[in-house]
Protein backbone atom coordinates (compact mmCIF):
# COMPACT_ATOMS: atom_id res chain seq x y z
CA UNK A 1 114.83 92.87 119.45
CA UNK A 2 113.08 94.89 121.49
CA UNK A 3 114.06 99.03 121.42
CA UNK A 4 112.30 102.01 123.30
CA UNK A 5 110.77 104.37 120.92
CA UNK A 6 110.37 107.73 121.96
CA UNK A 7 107.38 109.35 119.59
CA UNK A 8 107.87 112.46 120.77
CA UNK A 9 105.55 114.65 123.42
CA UNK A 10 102.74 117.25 122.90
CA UNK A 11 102.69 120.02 125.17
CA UNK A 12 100.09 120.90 127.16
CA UNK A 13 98.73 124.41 127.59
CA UNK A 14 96.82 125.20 130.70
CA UNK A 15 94.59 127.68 129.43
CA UNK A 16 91.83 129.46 131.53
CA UNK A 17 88.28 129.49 130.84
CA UNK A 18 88.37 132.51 128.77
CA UNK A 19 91.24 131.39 126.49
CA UNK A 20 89.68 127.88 126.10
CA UNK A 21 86.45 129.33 124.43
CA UNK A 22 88.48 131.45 122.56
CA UNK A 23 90.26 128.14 120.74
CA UNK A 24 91.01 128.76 116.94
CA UNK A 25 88.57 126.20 115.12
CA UNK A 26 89.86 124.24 112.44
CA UNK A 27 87.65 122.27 110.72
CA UNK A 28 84.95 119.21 111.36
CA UNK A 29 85.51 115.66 111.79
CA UNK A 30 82.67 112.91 110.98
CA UNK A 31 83.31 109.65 112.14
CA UNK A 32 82.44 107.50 108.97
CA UNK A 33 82.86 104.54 111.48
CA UNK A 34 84.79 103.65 114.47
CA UNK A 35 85.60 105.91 116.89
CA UNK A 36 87.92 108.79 116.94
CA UNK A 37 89.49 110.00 120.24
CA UNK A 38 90.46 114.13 120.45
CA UNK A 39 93.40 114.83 122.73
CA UNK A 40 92.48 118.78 123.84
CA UNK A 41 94.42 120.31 126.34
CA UNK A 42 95.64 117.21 128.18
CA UNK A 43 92.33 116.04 127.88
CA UNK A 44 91.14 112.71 125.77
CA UNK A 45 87.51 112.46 124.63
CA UNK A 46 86.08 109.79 122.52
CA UNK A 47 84.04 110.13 119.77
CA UNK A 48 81.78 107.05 118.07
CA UNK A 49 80.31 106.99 114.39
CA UNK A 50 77.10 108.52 113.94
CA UNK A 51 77.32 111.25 116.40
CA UNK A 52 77.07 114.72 115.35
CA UNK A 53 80.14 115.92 113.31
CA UNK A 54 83.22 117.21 115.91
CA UNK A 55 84.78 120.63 115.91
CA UNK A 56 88.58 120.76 115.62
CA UNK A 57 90.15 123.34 116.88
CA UNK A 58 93.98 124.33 116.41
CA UNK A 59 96.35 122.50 118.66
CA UNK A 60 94.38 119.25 118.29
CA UNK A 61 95.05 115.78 118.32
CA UNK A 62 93.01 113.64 116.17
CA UNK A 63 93.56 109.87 117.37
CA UNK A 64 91.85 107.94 114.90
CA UNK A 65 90.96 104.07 116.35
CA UNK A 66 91.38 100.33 115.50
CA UNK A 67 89.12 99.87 112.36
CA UNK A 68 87.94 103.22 112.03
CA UNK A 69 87.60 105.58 109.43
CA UNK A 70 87.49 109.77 110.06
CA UNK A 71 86.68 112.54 107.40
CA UNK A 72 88.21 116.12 108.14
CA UNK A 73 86.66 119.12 106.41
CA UNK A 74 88.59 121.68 106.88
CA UNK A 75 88.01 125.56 106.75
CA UNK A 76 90.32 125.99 103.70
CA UNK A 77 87.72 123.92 101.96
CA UNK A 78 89.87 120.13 101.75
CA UNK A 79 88.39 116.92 102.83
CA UNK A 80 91.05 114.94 104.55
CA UNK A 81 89.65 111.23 104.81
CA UNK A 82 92.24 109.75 107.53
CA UNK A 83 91.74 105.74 108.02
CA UNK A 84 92.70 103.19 111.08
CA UNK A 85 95.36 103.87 113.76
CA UNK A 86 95.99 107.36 111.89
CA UNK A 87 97.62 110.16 113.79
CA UNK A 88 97.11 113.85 113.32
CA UNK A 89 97.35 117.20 114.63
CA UNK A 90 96.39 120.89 114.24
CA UNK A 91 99.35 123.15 114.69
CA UNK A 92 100.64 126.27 112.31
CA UNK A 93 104.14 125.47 110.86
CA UNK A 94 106.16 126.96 108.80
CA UNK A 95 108.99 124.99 106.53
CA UNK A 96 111.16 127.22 103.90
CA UNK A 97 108.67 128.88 101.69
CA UNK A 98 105.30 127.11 102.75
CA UNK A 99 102.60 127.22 105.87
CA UNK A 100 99.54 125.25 107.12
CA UNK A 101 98.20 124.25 109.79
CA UNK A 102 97.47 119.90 109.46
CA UNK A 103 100.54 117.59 110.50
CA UNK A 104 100.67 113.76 109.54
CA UNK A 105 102.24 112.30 112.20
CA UNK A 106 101.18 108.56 110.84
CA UNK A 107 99.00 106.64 109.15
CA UNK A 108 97.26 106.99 105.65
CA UNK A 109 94.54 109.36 104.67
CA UNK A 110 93.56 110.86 101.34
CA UNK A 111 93.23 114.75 100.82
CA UNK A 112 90.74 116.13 98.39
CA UNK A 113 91.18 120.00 97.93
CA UNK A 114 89.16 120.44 94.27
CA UNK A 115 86.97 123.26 95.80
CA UNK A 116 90.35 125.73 96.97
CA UNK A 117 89.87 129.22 94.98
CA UNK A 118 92.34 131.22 92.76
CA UNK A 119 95.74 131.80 95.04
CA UNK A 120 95.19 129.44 97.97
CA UNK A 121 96.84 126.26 99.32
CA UNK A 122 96.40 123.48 100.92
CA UNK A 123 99.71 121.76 102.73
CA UNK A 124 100.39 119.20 105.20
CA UNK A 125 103.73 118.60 107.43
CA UNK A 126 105.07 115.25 108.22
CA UNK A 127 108.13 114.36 109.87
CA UNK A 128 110.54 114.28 106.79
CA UNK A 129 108.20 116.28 104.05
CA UNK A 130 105.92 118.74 103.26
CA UNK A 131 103.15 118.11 101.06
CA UNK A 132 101.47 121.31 98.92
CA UNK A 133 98.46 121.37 96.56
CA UNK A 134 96.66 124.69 94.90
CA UNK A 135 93.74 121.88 93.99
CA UNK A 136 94.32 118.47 93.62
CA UNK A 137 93.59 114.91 95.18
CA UNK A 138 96.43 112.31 96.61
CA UNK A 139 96.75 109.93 98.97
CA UNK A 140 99.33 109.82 101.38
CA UNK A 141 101.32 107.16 104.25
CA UNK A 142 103.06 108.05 107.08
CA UNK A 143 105.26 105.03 108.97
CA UNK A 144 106.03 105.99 112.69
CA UNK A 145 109.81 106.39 111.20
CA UNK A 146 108.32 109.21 109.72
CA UNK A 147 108.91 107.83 106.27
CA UNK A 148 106.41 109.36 103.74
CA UNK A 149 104.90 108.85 100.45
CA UNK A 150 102.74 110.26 98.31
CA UNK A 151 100.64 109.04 95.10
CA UNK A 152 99.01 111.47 92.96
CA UNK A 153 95.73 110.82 91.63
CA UNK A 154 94.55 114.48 90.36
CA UNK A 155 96.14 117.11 89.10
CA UNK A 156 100.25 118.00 90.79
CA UNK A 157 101.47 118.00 94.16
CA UNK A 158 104.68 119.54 95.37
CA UNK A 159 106.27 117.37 97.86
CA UNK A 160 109.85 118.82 99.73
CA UNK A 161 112.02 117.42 101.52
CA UNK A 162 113.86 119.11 104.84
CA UNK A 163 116.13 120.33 101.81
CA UNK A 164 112.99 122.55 100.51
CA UNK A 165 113.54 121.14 97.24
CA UNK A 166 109.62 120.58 95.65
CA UNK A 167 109.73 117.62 93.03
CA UNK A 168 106.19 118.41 91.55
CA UNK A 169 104.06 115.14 91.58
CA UNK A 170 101.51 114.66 88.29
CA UNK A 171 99.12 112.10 88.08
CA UNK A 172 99.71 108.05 88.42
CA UNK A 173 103.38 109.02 89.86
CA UNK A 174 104.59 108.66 93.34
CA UNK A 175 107.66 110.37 95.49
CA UNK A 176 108.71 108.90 98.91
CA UNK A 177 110.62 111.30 101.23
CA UNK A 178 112.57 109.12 103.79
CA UNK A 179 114.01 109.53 107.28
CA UNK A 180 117.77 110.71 107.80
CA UNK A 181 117.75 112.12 103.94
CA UNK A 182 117.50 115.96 103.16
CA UNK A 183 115.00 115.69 100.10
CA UNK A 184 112.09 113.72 98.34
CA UNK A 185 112.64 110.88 95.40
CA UNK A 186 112.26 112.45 92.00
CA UNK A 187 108.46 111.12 90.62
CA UNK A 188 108.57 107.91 89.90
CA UNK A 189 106.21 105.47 87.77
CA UNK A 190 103.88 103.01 90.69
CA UNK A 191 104.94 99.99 91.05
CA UNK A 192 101.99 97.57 90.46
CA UNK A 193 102.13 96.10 94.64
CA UNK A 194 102.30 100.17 95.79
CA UNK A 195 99.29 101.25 93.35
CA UNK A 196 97.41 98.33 95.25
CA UNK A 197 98.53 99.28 98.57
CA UNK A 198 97.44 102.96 98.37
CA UNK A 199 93.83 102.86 95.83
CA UNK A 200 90.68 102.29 96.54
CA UNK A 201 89.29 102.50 100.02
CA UNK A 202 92.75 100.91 101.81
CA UNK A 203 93.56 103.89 103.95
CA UNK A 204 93.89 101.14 107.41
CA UNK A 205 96.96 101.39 108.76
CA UNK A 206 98.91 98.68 111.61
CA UNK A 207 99.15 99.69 115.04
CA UNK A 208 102.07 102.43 115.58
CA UNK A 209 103.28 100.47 117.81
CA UNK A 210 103.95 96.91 116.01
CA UNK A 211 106.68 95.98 113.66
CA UNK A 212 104.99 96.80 110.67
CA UNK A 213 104.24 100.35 111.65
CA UNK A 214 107.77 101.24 110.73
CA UNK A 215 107.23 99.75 106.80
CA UNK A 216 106.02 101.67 103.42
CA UNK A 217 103.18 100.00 101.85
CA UNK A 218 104.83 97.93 100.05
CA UNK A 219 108.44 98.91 100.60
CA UNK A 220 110.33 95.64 99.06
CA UNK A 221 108.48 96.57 95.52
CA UNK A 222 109.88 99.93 95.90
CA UNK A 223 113.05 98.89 96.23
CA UNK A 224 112.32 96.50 93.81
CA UNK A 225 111.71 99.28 91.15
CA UNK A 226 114.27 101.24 92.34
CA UNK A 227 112.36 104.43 93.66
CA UNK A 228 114.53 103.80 97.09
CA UNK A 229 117.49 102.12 97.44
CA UNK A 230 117.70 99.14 100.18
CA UNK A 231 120.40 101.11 102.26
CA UNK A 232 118.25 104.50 102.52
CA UNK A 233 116.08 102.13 103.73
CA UNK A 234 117.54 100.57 105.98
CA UNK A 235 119.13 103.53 107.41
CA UNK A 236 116.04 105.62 107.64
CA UNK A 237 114.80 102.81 110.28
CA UNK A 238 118.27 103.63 112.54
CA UNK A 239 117.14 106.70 113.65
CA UNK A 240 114.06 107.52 115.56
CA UNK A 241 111.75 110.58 113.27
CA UNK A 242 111.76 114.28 114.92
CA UNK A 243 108.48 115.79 114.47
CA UNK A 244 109.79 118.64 115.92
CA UNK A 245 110.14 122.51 114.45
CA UNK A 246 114.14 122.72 114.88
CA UNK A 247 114.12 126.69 114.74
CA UNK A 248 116.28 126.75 117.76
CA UNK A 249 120.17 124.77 118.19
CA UNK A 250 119.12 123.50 122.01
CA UNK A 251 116.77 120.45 121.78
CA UNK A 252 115.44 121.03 125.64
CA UNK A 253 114.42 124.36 123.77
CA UNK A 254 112.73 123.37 121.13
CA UNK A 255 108.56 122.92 121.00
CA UNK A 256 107.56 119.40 121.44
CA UNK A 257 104.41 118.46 119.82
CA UNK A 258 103.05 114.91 118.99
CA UNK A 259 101.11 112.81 121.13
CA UNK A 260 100.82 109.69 120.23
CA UNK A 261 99.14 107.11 121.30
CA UNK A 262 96.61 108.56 123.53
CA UNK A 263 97.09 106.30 126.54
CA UNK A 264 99.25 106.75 129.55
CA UNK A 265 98.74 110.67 128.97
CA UNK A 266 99.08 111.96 133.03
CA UNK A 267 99.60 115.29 134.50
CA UNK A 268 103.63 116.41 134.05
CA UNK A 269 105.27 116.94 137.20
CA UNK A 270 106.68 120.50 137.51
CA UNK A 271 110.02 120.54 136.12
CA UNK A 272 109.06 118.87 132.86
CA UNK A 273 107.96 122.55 131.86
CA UNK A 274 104.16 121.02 130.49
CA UNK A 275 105.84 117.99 128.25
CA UNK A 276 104.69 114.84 128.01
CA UNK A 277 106.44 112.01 127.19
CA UNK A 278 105.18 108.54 126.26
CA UNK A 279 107.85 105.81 125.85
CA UNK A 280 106.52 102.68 124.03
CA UNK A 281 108.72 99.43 122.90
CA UNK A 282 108.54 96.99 119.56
């Protein structure tokens, strides 16, 4: 059956000449192959593979296309390799004790952060989880529940849950952090149909707006294995993901700020106060 799903809305800033030169750059994006599309201040431009390497400034949305493949480098010195029908964007957050600046808002990618220095970080947001490194490599999926997991290939990550609990991540282990629950599965061992799911080059990801866009790769395996249980499951699918900062009680208060997809994006009338919001149905 058929249900409207509201992915959120990004707002739009209306920013004069002088402020829009004066746009925070992130990072650079090469499009390995495909084409990547850059929502920027309302604005959608396309970019093809083999062009000149994009820069990506804070408050971004990186749209990556239908059999594509993107490769972020980003100023703190990580590589973020983000594959088909991916979703991110460039805002500063802040969750209990950690900051950064990348969100996942869906799709898979791989982060490589080897070269960070004594002291620094690399983290990433997602709906349900964030994700911190001081110099490591994982790769990551992100369903448009906002249902996330993590396997480590290098060194530990720290994943945390809306709880702020961090269940440190080693090597060959994964954690899932679902929607409607406070805090991330302990590590766990990879089941076999996950490890396959998540190696190697397989960073494509289904349409966010099909059927299978809700799914972990390879969810029945982990419930299988018992990393998740079939009832957090099934209940993190009820509920529609709130990518949302919720530093305020009213919701009509709070910042919107995912766009996604890029198409149907229009002017907002007046009263909607610069929000955008796309309604989409699976």
């Amino acid at each position: 059956m058929k249900r409207a799903l509201w992915l959120v809305a990004l707002s739009l800033l209306v920013l004069g000449p002088g402020l829009a030169e004066a746009a925070v750059q992130y990072g650079t994006a090469e499009v390995e192959k495909g084409s990547m599309v850059v929502v920027r201040e309302g604005r959608k431009i396309s970019h093809p593979a083999g062009g000149t390497p994009v820069a990506v400034v804070v408050d971004d949305v990186i749209l990556v296309q239908k059999e594509s493949r993107v490769i972020l480098h980003t100023q703190d010195k990580a590589v973020v390799t983000i594959g088909s029908n991916a979703a991110f964007q460039v805002r500063p957050w802040e969750s209990q004790d950690r900051t950064g600046n990348l969100r996942a808002l869906f799709g898979r990618f791989r982060v490589k952060a080897t070269e960070l220095v004594r002291g620094d970080e690399f983290n990433v947001k997602t709906a349900t989880a964030t994700i911190g490194i001081k110099g490591t490599e994982y790769t990551g999926s992100v369903t448009s529940q906002g249902d996330a997991i993590i396997l480590v290939t290098e060194s530990t990550v720290e994943v945390a849950g809306q709880d702020g609990v961090a269940q440190p991540v080693t090597p060959d282990l994964i954690s899932v952090t679902l929607n409607g629950k406070s805090g991330s599965t302990a590590p766990a061992f990879v089941p076999d149909e996950v490890k396959n799911e998540l190696s190697g080059d397989r960073l494509d990801a289904p349409s966010a707006i099909s059927r299978q866009a809700s799914a972990l790769p390879a969810e029945e395996a982990l419930v299988k294995s018992g990393v998740i249980s079939e009832k957090d499951l099934n209940e993190s699918k009820l509920t529609e993901a709130d990518f949302r900062d919720a530093k305020v009680e009213l919701p009509e208060d709070r910042t919107p700020e995912v766009l996604y997809p890029a198409r149907g994006l229009e002017a907002p009338a007046a009263n909607m106060a610069g929000k955008v919001y796309l309604k989409f149905e699976r």
